[in-house]
N, C-alpha and C. Protein backbone atom coordinates (compact mmCIF):
# COMPACT_ATOMS: atom_id res chain seq x y z
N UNK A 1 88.71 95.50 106.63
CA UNK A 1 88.54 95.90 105.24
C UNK A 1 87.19 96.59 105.06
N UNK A 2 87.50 97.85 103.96
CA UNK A 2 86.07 98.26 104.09
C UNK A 2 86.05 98.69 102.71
N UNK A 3 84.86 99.36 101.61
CA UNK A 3 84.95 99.48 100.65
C UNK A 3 84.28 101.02 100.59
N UNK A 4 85.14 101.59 99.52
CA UNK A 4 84.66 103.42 99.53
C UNK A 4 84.57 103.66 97.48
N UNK A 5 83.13 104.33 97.29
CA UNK A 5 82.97 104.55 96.05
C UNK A 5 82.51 105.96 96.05
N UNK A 6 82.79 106.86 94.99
CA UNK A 6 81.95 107.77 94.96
C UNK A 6 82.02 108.25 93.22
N UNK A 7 81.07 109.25 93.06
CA UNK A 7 80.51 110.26 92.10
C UNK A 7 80.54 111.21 91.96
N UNK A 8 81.53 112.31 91.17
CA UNK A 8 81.65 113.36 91.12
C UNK A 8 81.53 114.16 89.83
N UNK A 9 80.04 115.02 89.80
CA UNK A 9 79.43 115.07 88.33
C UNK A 9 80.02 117.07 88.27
N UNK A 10 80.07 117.27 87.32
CA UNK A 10 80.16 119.03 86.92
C UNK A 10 79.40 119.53 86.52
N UNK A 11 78.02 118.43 85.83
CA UNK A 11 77.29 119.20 84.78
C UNK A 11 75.98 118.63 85.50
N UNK A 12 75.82 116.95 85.40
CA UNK A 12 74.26 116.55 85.62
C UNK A 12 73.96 116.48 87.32
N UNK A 13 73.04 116.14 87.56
CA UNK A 13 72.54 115.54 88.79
C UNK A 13 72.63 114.00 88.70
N UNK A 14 73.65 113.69 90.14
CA UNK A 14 73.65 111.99 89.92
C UNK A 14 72.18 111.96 90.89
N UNK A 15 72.28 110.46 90.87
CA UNK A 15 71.17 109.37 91.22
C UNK A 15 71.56 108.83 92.44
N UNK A 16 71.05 109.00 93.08
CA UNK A 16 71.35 108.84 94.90
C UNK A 16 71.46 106.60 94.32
N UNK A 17 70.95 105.96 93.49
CA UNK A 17 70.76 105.09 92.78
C UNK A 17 71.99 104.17 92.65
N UNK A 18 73.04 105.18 91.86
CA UNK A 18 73.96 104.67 90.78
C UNK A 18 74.77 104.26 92.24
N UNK A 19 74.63 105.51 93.20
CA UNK A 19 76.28 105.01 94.45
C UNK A 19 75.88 103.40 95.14
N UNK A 20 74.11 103.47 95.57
CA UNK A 20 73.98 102.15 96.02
C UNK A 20 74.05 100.94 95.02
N UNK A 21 74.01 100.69 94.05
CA UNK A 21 74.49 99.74 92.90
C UNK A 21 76.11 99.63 93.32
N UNK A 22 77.10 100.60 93.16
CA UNK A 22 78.43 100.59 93.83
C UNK A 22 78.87 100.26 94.52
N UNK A 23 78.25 100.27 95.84
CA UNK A 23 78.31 99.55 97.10
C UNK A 23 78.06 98.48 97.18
N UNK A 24 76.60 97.77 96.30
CA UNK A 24 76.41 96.86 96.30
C UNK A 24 77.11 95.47 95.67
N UNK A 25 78.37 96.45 94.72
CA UNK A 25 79.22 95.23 94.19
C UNK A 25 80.14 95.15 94.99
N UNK A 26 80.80 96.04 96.56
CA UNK A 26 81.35 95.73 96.85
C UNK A 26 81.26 95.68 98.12
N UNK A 27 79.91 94.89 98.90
CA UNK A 27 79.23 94.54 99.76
C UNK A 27 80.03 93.48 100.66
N UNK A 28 81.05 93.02 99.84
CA UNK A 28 81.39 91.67 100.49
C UNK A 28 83.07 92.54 101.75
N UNK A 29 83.38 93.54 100.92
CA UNK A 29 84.03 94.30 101.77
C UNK A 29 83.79 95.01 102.89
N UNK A 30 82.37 95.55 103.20
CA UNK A 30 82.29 95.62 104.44
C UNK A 30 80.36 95.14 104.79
N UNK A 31 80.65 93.96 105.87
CA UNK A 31 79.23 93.93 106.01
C UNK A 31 78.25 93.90 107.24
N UNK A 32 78.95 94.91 108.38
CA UNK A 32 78.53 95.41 109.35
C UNK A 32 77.75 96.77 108.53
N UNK A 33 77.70 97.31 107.99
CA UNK A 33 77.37 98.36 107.90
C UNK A 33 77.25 99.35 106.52
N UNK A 34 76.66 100.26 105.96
CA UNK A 34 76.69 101.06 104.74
C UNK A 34 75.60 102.60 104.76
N UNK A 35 76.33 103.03 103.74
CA UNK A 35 76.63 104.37 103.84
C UNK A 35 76.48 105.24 102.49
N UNK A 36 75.40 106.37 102.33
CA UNK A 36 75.29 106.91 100.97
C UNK A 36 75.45 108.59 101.55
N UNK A 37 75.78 109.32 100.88
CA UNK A 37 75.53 110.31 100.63
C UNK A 37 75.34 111.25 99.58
N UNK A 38 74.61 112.22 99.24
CA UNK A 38 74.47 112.55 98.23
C UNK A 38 74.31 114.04 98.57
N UNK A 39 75.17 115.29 97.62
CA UNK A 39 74.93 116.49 97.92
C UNK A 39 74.42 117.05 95.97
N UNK A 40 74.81 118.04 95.70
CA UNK A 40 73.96 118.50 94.48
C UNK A 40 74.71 117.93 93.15
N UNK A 41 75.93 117.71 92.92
CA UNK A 41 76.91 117.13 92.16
C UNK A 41 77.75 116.20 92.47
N UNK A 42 77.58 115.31 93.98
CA UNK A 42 78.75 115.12 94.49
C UNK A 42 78.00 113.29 95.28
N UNK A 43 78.56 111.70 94.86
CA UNK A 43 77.67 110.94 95.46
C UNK A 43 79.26 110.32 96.27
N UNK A 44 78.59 109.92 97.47
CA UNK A 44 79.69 109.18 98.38
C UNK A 44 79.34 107.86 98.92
N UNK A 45 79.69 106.93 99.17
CA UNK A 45 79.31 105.07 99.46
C UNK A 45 80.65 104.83 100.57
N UNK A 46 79.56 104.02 101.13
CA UNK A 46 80.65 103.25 102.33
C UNK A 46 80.08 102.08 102.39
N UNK A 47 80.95 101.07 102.51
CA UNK A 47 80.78 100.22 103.40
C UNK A 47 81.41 99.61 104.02
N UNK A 48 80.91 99.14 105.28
CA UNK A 48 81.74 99.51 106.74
C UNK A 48 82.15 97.70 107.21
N UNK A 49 83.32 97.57 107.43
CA UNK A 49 83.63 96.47 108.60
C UNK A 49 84.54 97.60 109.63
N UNK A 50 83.35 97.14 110.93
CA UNK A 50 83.64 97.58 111.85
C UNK A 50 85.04 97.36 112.91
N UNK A 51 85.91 98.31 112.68
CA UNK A 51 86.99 98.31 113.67
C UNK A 51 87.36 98.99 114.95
N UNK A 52 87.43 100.18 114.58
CA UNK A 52 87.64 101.19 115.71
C UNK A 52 86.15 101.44 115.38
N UNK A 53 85.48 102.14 117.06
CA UNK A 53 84.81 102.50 117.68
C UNK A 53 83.20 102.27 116.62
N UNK A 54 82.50 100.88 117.57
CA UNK A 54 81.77 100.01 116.62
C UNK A 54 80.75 101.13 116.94
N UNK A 55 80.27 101.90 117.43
CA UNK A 55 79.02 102.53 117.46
C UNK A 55 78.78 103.23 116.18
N UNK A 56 77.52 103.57 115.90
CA UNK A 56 77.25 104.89 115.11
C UNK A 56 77.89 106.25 114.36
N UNK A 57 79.12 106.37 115.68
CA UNK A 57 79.77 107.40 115.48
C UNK A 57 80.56 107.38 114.45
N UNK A 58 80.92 105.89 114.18
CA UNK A 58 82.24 105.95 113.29
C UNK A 58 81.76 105.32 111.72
N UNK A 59 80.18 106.11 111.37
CA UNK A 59 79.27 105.72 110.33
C UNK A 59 80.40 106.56 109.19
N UNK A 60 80.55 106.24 107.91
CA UNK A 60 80.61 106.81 106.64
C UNK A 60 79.94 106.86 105.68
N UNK A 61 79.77 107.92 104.86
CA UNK A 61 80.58 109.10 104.78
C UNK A 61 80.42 109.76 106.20
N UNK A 62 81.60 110.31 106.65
CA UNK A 62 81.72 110.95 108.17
C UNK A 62 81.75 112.43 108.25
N UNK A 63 81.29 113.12 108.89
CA UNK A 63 81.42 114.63 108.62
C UNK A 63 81.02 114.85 110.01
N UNK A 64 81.56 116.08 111.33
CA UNK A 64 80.98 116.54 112.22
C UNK A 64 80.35 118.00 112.31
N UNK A 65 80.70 118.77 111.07
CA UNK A 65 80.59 120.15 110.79
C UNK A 65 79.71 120.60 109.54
N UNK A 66 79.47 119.27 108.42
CA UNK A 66 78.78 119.81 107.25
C UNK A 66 79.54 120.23 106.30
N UNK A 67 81.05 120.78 106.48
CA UNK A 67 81.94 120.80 105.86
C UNK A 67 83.08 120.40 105.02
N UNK A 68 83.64 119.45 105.83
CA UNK A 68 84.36 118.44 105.30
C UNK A 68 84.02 117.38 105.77
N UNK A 69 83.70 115.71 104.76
CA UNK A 69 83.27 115.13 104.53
C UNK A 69 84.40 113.48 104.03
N UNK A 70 84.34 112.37 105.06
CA UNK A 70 85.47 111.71 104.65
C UNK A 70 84.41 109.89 104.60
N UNK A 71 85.54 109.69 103.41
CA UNK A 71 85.36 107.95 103.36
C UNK A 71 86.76 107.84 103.42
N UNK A 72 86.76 106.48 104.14
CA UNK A 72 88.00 105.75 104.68
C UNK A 72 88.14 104.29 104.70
N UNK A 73 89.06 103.38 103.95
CA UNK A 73 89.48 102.13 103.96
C UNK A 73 90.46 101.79 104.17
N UNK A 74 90.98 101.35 105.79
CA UNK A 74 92.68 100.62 106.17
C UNK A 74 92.89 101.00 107.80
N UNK A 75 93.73 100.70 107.93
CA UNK A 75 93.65 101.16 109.49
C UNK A 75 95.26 102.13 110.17
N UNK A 76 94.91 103.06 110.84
CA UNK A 76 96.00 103.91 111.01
C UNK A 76 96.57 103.44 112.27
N UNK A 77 97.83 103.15 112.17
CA UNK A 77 98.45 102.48 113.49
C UNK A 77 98.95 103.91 114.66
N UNK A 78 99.03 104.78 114.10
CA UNK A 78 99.37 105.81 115.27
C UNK A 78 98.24 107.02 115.28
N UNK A 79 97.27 106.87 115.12
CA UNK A 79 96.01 107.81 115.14
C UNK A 79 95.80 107.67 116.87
N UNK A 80 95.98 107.13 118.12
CA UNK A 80 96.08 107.77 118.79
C UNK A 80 97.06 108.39 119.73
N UNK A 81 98.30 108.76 119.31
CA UNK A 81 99.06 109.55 118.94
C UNK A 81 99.03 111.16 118.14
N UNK A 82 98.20 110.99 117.47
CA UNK A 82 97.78 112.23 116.30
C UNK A 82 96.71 112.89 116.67
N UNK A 83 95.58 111.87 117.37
CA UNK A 83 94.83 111.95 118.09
C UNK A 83 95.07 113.39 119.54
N UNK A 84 96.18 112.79 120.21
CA UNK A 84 96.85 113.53 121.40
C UNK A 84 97.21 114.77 120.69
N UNK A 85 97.84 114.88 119.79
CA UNK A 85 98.60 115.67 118.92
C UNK A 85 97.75 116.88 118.92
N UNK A 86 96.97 116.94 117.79
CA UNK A 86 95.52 117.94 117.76
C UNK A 86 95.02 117.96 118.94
N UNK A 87 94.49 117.19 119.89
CA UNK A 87 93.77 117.81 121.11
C UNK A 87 94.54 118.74 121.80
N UNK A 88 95.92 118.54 121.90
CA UNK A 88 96.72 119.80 122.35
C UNK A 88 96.80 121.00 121.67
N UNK A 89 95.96 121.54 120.21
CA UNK A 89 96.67 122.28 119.79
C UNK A 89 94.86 123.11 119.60
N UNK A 90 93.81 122.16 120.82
CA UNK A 90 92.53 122.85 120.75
C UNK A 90 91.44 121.78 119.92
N UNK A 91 91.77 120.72 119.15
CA UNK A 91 91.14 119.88 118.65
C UNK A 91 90.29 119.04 119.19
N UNK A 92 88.90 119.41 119.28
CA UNK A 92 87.64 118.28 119.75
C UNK A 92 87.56 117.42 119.07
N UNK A 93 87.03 116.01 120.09
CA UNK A 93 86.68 115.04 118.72
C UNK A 93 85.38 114.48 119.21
N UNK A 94 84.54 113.52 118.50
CA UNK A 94 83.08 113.19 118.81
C UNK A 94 82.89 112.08 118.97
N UNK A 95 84.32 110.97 118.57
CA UNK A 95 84.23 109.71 118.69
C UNK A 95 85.20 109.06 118.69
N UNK A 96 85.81 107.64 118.71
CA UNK A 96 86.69 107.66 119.09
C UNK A 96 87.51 106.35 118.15
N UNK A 97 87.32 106.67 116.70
CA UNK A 97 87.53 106.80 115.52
C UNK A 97 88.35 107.19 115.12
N UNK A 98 89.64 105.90 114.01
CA UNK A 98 90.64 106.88 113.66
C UNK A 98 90.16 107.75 112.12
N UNK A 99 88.97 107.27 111.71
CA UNK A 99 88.65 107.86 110.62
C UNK A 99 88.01 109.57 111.34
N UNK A 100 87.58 109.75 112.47
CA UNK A 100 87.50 110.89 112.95
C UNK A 100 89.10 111.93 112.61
N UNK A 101 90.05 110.88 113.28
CA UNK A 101 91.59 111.89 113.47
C UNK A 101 91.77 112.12 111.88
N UNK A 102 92.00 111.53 110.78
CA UNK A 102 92.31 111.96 109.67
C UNK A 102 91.41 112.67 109.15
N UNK A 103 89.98 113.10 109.35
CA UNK A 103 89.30 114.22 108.98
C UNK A 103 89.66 115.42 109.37
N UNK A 104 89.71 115.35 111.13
CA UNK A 104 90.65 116.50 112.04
C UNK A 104 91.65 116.86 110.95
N UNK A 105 92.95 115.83 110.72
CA UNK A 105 93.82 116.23 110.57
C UNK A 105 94.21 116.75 109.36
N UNK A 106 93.47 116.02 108.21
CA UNK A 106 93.28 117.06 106.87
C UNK A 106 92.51 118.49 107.26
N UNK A 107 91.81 118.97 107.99
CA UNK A 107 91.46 120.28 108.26
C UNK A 107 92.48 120.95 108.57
N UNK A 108 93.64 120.44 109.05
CA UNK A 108 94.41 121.12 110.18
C UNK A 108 95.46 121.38 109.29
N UNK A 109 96.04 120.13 108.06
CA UNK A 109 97.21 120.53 107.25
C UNK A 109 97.19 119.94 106.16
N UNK A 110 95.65 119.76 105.56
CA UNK A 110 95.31 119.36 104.11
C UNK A 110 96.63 118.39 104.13
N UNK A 111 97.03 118.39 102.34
CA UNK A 111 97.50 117.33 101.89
C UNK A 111 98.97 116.73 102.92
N UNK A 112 99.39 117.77 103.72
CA UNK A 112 100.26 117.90 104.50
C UNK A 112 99.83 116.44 105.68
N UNK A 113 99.34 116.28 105.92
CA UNK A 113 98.46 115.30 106.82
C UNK A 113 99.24 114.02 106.45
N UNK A 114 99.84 113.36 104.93
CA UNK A 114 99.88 112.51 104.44
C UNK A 114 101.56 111.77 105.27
N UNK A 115 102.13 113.01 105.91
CA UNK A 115 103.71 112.99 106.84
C UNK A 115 103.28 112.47 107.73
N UNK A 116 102.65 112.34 108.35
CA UNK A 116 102.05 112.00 110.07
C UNK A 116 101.64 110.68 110.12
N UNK A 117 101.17 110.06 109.05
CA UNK A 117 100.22 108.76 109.17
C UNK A 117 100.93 108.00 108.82
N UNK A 118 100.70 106.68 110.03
CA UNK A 118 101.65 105.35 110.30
C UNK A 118 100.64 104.22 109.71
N UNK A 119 100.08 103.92 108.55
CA UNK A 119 99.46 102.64 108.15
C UNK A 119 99.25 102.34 106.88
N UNK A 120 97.86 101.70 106.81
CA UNK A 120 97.44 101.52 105.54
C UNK A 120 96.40 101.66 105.20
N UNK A 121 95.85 102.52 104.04
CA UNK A 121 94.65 103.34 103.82
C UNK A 121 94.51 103.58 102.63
N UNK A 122 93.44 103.84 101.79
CA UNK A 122 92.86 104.92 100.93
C UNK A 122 91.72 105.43 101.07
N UNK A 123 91.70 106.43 100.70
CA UNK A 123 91.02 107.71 101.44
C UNK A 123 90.38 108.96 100.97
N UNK A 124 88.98 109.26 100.55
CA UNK A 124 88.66 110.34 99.72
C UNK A 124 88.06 111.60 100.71
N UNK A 125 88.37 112.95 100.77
CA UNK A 125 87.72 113.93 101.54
C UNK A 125 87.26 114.64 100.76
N UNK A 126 85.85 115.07 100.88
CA UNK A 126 85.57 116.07 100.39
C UNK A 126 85.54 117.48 100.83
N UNK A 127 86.14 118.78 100.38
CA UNK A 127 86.04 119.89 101.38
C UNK A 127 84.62 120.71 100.10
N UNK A 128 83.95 120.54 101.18
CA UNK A 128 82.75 121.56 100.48
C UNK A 128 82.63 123.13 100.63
N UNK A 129 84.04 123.80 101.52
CA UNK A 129 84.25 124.88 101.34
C UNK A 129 85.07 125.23 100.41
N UNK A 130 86.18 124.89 99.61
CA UNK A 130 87.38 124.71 99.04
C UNK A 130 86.53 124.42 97.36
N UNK A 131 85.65 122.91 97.24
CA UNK A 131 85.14 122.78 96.19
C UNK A 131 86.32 121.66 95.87
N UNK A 132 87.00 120.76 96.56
CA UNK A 132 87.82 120.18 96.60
C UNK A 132 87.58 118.44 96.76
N UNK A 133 87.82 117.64 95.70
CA UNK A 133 88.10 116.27 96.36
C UNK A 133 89.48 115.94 96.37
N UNK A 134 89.53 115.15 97.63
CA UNK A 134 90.93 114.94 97.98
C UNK A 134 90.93 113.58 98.05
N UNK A 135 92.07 113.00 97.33
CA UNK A 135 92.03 111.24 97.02
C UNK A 135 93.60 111.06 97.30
N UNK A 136 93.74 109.99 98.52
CA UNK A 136 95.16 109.73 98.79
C UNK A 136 95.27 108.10 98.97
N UNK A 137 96.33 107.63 99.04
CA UNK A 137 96.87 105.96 99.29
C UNK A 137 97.59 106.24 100.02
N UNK A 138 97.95 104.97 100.97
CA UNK A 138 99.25 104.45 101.56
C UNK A 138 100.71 104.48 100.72
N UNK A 139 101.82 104.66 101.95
CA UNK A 139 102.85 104.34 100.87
C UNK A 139 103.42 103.47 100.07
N UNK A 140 102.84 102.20 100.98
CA UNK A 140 102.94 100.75 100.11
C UNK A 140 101.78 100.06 99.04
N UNK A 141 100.93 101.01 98.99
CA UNK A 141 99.88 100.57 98.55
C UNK A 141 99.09 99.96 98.51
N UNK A 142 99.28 99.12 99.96
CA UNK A 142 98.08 97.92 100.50
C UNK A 142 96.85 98.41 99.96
N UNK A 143 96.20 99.60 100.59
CA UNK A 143 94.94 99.63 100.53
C UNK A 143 94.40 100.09 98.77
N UNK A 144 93.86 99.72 97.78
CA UNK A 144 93.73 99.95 96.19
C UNK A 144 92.66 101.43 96.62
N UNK A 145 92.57 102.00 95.52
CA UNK A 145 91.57 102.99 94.86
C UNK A 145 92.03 103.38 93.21
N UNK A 146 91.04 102.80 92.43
CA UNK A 146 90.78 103.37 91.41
C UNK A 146 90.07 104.43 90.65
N UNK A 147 90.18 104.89 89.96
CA UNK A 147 89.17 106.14 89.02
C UNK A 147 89.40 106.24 87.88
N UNK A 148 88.11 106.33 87.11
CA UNK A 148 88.01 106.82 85.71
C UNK A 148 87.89 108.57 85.83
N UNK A 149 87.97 109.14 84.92
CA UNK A 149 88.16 110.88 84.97
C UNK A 149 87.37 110.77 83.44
N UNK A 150 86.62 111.17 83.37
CA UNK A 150 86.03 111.56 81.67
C UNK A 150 84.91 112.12 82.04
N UNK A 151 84.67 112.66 80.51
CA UNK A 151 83.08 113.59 80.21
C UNK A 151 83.09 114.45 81.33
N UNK A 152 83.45 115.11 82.24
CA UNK A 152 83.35 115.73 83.11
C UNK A 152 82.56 114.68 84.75
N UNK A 153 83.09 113.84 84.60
CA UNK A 153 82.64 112.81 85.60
C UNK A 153 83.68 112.41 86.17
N UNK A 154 83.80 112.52 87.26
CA UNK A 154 84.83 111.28 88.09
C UNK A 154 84.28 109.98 89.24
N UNK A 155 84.90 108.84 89.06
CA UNK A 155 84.65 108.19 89.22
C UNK A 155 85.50 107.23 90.37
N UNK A 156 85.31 106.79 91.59
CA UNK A 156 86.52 106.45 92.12
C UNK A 156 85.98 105.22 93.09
N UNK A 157 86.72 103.76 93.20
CA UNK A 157 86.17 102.97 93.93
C UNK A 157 87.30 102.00 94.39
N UNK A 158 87.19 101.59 95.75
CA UNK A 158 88.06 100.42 96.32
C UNK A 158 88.45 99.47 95.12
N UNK A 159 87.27 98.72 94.07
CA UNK A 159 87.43 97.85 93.11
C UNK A 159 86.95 98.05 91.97
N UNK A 160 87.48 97.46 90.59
CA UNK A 160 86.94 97.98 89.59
C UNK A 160 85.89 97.36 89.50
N UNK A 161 85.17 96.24 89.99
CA UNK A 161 83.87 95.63 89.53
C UNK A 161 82.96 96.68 90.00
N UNK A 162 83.37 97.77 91.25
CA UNK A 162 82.38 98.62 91.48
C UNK A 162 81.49 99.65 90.29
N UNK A 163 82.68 99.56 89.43
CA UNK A 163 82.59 100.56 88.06
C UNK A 163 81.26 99.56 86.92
N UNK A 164 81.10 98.46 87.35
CA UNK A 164 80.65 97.52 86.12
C UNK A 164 78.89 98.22 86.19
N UNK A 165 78.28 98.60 87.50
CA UNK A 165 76.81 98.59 87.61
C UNK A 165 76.56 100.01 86.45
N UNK A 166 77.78 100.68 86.19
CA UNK A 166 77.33 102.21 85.62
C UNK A 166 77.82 102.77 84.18
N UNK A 167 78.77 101.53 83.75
CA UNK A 167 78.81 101.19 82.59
C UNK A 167 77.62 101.99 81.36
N UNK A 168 76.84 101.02 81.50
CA UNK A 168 75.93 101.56 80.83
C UNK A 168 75.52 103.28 80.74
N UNK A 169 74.87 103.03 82.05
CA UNK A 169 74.15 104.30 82.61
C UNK A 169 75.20 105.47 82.31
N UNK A 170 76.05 105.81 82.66
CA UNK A 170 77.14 106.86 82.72
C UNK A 170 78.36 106.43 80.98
N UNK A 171 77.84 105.68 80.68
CA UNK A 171 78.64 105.96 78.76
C UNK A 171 79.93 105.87 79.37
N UNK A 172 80.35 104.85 79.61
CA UNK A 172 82.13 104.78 80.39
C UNK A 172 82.68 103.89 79.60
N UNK A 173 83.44 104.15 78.63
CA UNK A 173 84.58 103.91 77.98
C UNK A 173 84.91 102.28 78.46
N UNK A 174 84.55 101.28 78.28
CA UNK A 174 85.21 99.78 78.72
C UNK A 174 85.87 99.18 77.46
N UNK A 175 87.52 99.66 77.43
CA UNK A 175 87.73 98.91 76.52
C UNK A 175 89.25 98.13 77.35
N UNK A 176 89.55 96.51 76.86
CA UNK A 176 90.77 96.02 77.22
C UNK A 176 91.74 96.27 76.79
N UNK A 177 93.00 97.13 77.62
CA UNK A 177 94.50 97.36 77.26
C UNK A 177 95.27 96.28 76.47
N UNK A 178 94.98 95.86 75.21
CA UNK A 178 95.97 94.96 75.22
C UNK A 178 97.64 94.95 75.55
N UNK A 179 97.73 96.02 75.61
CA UNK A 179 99.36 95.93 75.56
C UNK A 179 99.68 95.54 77.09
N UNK A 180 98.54 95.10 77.70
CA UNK A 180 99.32 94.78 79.60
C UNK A 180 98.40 93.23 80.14
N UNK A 181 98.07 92.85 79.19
CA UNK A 181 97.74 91.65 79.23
C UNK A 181 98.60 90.53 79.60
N UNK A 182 99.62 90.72 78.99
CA UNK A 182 100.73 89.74 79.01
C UNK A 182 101.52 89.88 80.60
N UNK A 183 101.22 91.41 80.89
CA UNK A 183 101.90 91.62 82.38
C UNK A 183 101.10 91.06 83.26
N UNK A 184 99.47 91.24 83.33
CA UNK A 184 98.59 90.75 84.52
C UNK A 184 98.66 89.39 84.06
N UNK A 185 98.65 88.54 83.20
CA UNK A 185 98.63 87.05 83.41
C UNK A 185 100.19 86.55 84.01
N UNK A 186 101.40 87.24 83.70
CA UNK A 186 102.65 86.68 84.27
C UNK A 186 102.14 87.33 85.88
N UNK A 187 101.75 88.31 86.29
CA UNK A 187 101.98 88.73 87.67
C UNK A 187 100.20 89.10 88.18
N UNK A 188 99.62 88.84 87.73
CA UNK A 188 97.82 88.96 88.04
C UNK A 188 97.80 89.99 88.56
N UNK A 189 98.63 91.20 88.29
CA UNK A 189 98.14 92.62 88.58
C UNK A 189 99.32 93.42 87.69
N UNK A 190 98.68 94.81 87.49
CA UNK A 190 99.59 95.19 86.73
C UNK A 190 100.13 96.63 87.67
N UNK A 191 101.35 97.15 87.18
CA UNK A 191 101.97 98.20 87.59
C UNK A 191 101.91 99.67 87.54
N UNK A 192 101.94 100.13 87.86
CA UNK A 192 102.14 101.67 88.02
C UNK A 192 101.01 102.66 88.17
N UNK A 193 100.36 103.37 86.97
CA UNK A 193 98.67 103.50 87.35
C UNK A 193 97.85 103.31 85.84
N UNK A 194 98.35 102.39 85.45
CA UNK A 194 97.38 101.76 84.15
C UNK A 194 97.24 100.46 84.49
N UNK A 195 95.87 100.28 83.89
CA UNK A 195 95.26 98.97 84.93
C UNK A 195 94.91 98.23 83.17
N UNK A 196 93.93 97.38 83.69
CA UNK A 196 93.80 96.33 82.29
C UNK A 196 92.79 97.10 81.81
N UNK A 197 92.26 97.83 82.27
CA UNK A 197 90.98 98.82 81.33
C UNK A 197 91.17 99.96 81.22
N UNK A 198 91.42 100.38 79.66
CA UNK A 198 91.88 101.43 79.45
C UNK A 198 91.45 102.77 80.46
N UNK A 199 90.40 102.89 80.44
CA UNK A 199 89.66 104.12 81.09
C UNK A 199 89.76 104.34 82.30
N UNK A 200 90.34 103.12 83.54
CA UNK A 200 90.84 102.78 84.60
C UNK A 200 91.92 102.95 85.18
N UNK A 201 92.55 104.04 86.06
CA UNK A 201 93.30 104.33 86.83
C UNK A 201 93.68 103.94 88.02
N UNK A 202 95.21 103.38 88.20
CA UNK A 202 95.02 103.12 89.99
C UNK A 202 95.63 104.35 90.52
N UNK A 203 95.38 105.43 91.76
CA UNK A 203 95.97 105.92 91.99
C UNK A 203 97.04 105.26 93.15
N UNK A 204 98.71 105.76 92.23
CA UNK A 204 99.75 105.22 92.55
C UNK A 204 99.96 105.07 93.99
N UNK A 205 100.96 104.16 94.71
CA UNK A 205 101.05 103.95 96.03
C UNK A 205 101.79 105.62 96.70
N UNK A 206 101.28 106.15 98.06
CA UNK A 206 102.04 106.76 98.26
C UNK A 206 101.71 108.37 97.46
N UNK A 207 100.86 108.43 97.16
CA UNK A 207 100.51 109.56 96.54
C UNK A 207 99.19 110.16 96.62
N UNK A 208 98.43 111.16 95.85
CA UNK A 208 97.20 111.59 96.16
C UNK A 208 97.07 112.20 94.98
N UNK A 209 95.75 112.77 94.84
CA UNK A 209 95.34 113.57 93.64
C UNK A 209 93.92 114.43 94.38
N UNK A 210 93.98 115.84 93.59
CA UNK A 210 92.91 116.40 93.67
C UNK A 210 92.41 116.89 92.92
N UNK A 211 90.85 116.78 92.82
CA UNK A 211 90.37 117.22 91.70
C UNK A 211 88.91 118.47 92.48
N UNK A 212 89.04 119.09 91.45
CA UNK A 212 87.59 120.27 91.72
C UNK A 212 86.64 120.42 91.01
N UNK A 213 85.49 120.37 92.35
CA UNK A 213 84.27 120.16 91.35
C UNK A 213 83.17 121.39 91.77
C-alpha cells in the first residue's frame, strides 16, 4: 500500500508546503519512504511502501526524461510481461519497477494503456508536454482516489483526510451530503462517485479522467 496526493493550480503558485501536510496525513500508508515534487502550477506527493525494486530507482513522483511524470498506488500482476512487450518494440527501462512499465506504457498508448494491465492500482501521470493530468483506477476499484475540482484547483488523494490539512488554506468547500448519510452508515461507504462530502469525488472503478492544466 502506498499513498499518492497532488495539486493542480491554473492561476496561483502552490506551496511546495501544502503537498507535505498531504502526505503527512497519509504517512501511515507508506512508511519506507516519501516523495514531493513541485513544478510552476503543478504539486505531486508519494509515499512509498516498498515493493518492487526497493532501491532508489523506484522513488515517486517517478520520471526518467523530465517529461512525463508518474505517482502510483497497487500492484500490477503482469508488468513483467508488458515489461517484455515494450522492450521488443525498442523500449529502455532504468529499473526494475512496475511503476517504471506503466509510465513506459502510457507514453507508448496514453489512455489506451488501461487494456493491458492485470491488477490493482490508482494512478496519476503527468505529461508536461501535452499539459495533461492523467488520473485512472482499477477495474474493481480496490485501489481509492479521490478529488475535489473547484476555483480552478484540482485536488486529488489516496484518502479524504489527506484533503483536511488544506481546508483552510485553499477555501475548499467542506460541507456534509446529507442525502447519503443513511447509505454510509447501512454500508460504511458510499457508491458511485459521490462521497459523504459534497465537494468530494471518487473517481469511479475502472475508469479515468483528464484534466488540463
Amino acid at each position: 500500500m502506498c499513498g499518492i496526493n497532488g495539486i493542480i493550480y491554473k492561476k496561483e503558485h502552490p506551496s511546495i508546503n501544502e503537498i507535505a501536510k498531504m502526505n503527512s496525513a497519509i504517512n501511515h500508508r507508506g512508511p519506507d519512504d516519501e516523495g514531493v515534487l513541485a513544478f510552476e502550477n503543478i504539486l505531486l506527493g508519494h509515499v512509498r511502501l516498498s515493493i518492487q525494486d526497493l532501491s532508489k530507482k523506484g522513488r515517486q513522483p517517478m520520471s526518467f526524461d523530465g517529461n512525463s511524470w508518474i505517482i502510483f498506488n497497487g500492484e500490477i500482476y503482469n508488468f513483467k510481461k508488458l515489461r517484455k512487450n515494450l522492450e521488443k518494440i525498442g523500449i529502455f527501462f532504468k529499473s526494475n519497477s512496475d511503476t517504471e512499465v506503466l509510465l513506459k506504457l502510457y507514453q507508448t498508448k496514453k489512455e489506451k494503456m488501461l487494456d493491458d494491465i492485470e491488477g490493482i492500482f490508482s494512478l496519476v501521470i503527468y505529461d508536461k508536454i501535452e499539459k495533461v493530468i492523467f488520473l485512472a483506477r482499477d477495474r474493481f476499484g480496490v485501489k481509492p482516489l479521490y478529488y475535489i475540482n473547484f476555483n480552478n484547483i484540482l485536488v486529488f488523494a489516496s484518502e479524504v483526510k489527506a484533503f483536511l490539512p488544506l481546508i483552510n488554506a485553499l477555501n475548499i468547500p467542506w460541507f456534509i451530503n446529507q442525502r447519503l448519510i443513511s447509505e454510509y452508515l447501512v454500508y460504511r461507504s458510499n457508491t458511485g462517485e459521490n462521497t459523504l462530502i459534497k465537494s468530494v469525488k471518487s473517481l469511479r472503478e475502472g475508469s479515468y479522467a483528464k484534466f488540463f492544466g
